[in-house]
PDB file of N, CA and C in Angstrom:
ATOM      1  N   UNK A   1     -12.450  -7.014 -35.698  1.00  0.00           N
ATOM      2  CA  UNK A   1     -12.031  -6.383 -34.458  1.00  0.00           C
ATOM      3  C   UNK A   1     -12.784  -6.993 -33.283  1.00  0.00           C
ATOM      4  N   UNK A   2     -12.161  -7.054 -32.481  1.00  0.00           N
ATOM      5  CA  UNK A   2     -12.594  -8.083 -31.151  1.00  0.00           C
ATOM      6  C   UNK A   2     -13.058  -6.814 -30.081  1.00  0.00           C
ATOM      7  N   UNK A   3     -14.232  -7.056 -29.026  1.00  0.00           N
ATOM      8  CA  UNK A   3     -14.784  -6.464 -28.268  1.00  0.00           C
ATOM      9  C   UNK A   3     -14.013  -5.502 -27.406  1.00  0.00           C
ATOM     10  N   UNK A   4     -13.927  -4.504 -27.085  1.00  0.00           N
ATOM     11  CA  UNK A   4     -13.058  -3.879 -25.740  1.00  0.00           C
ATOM     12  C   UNK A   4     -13.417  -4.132 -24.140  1.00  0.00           C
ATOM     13  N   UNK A   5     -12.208  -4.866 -23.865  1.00  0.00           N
ATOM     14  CA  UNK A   5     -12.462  -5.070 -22.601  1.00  0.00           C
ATOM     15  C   UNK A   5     -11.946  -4.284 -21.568  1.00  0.00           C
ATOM     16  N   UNK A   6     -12.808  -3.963 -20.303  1.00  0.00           N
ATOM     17  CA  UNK A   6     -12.174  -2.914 -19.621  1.00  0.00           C
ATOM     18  C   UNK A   6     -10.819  -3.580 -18.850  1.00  0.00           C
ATOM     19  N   UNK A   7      -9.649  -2.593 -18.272  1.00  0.00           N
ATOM     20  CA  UNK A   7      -8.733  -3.593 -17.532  1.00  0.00           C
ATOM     21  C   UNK A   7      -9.538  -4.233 -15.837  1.00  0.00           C
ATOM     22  N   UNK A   8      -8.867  -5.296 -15.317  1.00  0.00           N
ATOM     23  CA  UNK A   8      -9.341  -5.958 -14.531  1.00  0.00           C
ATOM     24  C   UNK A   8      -9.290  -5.434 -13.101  1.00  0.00           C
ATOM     25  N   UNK A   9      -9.965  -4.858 -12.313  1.00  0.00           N
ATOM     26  CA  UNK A   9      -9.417  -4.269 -10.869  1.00  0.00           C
ATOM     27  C   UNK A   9      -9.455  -5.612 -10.187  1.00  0.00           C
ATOM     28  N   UNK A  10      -8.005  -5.373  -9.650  1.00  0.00           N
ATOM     29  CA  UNK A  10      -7.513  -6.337  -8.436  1.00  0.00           C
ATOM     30  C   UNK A  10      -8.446  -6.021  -7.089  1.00  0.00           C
ATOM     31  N   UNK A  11      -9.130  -6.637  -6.325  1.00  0.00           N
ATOM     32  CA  UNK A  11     -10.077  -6.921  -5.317  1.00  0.00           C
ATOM     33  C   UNK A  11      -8.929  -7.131  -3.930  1.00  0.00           C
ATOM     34  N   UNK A  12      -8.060  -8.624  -4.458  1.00  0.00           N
ATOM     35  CA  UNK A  12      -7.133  -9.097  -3.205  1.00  0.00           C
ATOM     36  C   UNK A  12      -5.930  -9.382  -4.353  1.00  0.00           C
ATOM     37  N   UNK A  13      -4.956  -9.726  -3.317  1.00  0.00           N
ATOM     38  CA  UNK A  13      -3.704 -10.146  -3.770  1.00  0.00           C
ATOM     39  C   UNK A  13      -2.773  -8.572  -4.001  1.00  0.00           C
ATOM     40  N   UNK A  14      -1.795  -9.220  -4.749  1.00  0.00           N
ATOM     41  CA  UNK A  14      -0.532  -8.217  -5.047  1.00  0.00           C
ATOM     42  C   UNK A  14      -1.136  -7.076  -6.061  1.00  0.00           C
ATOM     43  N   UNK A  15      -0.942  -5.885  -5.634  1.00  0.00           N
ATOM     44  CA  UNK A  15      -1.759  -4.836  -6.463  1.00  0.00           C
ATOM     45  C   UNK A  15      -3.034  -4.193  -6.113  1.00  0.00           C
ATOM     46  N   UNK A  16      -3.564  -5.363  -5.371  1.00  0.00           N
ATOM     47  CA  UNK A  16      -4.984  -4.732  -5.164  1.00  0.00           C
ATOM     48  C   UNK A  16      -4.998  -3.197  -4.303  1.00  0.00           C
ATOM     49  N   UNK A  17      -3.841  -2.836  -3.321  1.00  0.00           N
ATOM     50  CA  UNK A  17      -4.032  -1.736  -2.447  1.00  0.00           C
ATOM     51  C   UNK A  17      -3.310  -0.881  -2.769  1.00  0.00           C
ATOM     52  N   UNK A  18      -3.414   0.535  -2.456  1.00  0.00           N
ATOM     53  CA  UNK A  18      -2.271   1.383  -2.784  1.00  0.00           C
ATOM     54  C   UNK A  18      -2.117   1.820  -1.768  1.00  0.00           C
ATOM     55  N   UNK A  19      -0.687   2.206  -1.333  1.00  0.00           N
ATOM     56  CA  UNK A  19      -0.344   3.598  -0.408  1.00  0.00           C
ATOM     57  C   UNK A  19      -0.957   4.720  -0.345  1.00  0.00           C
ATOM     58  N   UNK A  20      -1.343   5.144   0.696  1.00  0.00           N
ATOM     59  CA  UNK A  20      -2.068   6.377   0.341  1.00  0.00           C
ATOM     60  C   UNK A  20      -1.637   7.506   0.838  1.00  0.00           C
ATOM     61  N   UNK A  21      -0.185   7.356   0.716  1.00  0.00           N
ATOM     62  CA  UNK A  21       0.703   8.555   0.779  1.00  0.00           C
ATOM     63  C   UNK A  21       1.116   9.353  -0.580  1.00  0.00           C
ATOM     64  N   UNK A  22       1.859   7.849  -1.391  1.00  0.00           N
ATOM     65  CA  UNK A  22       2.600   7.896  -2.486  1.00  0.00           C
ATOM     66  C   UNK A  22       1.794   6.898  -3.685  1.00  0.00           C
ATOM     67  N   UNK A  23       1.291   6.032  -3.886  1.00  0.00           N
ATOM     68  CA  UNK A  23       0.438   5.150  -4.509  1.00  0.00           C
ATOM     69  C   UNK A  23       1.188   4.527  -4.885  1.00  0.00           C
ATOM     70  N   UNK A  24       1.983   3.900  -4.282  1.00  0.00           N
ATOM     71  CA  UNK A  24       2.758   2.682  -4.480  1.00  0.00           C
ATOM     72  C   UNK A  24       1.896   1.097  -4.392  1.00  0.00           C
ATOM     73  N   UNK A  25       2.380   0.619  -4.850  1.00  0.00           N
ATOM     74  CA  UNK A  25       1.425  -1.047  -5.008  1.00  0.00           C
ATOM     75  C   UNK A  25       2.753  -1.908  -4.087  1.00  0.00           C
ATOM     76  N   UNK A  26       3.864  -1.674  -3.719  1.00  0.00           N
ATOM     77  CA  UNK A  26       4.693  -2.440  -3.721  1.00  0.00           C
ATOM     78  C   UNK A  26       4.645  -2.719  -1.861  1.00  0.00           C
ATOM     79  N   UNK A  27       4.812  -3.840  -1.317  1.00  0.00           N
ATOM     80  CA  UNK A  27       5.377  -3.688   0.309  1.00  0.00           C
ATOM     81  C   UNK A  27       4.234  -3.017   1.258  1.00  0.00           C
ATOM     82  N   UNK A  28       3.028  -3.159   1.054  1.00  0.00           N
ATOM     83  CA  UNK A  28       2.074  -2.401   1.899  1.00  0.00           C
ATOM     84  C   UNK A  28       1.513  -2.683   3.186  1.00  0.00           C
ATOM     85  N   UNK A  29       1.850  -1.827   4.141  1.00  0.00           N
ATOM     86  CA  UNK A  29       1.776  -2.342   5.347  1.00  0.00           C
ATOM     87  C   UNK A  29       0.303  -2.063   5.633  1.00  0.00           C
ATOM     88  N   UNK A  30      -0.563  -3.529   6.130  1.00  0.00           N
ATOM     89  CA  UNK A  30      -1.997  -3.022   6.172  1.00  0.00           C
ATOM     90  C   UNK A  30      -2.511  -3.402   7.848  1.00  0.00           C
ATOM     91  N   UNK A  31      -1.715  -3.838   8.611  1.00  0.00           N
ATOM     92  CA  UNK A  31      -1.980  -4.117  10.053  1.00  0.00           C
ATOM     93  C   UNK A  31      -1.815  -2.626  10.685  1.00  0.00           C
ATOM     94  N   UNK A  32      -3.381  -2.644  11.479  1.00  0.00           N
ATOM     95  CA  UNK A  32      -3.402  -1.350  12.063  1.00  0.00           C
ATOM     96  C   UNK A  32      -4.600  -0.680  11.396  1.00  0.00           C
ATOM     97  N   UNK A  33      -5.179  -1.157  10.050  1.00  0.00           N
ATOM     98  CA  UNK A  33      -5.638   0.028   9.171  1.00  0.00           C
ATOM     99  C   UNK A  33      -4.379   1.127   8.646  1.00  0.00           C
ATOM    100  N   UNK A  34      -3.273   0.762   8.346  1.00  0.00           N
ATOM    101  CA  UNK A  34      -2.239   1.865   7.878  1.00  0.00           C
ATOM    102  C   UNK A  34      -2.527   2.207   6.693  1.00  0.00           C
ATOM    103  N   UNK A  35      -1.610   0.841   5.884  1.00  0.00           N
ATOM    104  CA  UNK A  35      -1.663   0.751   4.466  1.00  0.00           C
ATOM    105  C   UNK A  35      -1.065   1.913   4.087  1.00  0.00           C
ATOM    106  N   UNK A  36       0.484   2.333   4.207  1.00  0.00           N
ATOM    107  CA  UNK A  36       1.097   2.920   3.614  1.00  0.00           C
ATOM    108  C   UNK A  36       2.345   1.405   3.129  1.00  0.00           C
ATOM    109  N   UNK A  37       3.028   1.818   2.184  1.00  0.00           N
ATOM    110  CA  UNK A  37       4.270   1.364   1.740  1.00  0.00           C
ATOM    111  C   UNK A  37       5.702   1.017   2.739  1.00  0.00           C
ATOM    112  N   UNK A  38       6.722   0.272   2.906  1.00  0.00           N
ATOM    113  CA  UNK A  38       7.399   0.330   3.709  1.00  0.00           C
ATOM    114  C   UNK A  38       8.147   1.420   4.130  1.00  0.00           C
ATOM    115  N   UNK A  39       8.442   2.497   2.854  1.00  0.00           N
ATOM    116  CA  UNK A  39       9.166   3.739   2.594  1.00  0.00           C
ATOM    117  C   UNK A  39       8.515   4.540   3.321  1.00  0.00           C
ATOM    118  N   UNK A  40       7.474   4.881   2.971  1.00  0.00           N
ATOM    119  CA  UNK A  40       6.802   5.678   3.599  1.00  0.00           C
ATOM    120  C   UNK A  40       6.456   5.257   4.903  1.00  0.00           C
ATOM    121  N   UNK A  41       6.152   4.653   5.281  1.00  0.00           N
ATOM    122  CA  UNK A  41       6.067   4.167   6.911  1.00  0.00           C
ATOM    123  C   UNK A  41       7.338   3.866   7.701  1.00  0.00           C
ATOM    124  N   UNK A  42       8.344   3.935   7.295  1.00  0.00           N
ATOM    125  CA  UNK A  42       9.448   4.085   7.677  1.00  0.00           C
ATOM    126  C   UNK A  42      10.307   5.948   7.850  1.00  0.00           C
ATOM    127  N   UNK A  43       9.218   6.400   7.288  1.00  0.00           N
ATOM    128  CA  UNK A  43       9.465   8.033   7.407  1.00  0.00           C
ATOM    129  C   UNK A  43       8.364   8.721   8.503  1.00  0.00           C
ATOM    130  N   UNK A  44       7.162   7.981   8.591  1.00  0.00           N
ATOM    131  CA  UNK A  44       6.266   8.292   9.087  1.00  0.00           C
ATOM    132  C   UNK A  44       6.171   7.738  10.730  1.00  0.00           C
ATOM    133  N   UNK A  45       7.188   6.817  10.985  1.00  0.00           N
ATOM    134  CA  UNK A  45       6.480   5.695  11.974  1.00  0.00           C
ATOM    135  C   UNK A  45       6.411   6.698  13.743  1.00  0.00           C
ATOM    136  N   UNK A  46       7.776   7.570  13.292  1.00  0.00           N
ATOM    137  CA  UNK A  46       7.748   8.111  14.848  1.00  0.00           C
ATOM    138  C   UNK A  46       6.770   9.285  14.998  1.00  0.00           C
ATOM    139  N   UNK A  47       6.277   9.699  13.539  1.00  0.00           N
ATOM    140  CA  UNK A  47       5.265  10.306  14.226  1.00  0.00           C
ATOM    141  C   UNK A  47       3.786   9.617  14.182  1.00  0.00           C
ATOM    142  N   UNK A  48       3.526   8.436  14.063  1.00  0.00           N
ATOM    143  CA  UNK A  48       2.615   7.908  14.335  1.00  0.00           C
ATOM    144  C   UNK A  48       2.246   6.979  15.881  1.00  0.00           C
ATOM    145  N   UNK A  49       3.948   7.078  16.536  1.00  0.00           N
ATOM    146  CA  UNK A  49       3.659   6.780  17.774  1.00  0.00           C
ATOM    147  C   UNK A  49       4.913   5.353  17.605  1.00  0.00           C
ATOM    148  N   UNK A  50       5.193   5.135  16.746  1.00  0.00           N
ATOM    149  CA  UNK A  50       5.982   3.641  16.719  1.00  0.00           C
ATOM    150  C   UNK A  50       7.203   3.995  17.201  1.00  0.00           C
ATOM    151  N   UNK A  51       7.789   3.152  17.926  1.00  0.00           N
ATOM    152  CA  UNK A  51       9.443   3.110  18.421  1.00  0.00           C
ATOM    153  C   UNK A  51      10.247   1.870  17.614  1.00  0.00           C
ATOM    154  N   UNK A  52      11.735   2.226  17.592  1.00  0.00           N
ATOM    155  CA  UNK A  52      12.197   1.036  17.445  1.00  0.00           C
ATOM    156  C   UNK A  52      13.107   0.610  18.360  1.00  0.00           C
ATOM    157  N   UNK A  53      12.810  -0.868  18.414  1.00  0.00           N
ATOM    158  CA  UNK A  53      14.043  -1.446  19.089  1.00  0.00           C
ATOM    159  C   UNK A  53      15.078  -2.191  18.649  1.00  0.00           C
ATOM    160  N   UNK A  54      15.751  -2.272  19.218  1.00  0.00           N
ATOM    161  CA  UNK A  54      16.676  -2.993  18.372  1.00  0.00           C
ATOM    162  C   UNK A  54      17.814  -3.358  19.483  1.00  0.00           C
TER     163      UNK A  54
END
């Protein structure tokens, strides 16, 4: 039987952050200090002050 290794925590790259709404790993918006998910920051944005234009 071979040693147990613990799993690896991601530091940087894909995975390393979670949402900290929903804990999603996927699409994380981190400009600003946000770091929520696109979903969720797309539910959140007008009350955080964001407009859209378009």
């Amino acid at each position: 039987m071979g040693k147990y290794r613990p799993p690896r925590v991601r530091k940087y790259g894909r995975g390393a952050i979670k949402c900290q709404r929903c804990g999603s790993h996927d699409a994380i918006i981190r400009k600003y200090g946000i770091y929520l998910c696109r979903q969720c920051f797309r539910e959140l944005a007008v009350s955080l002050g964001f407009r859209k234009y378009s």
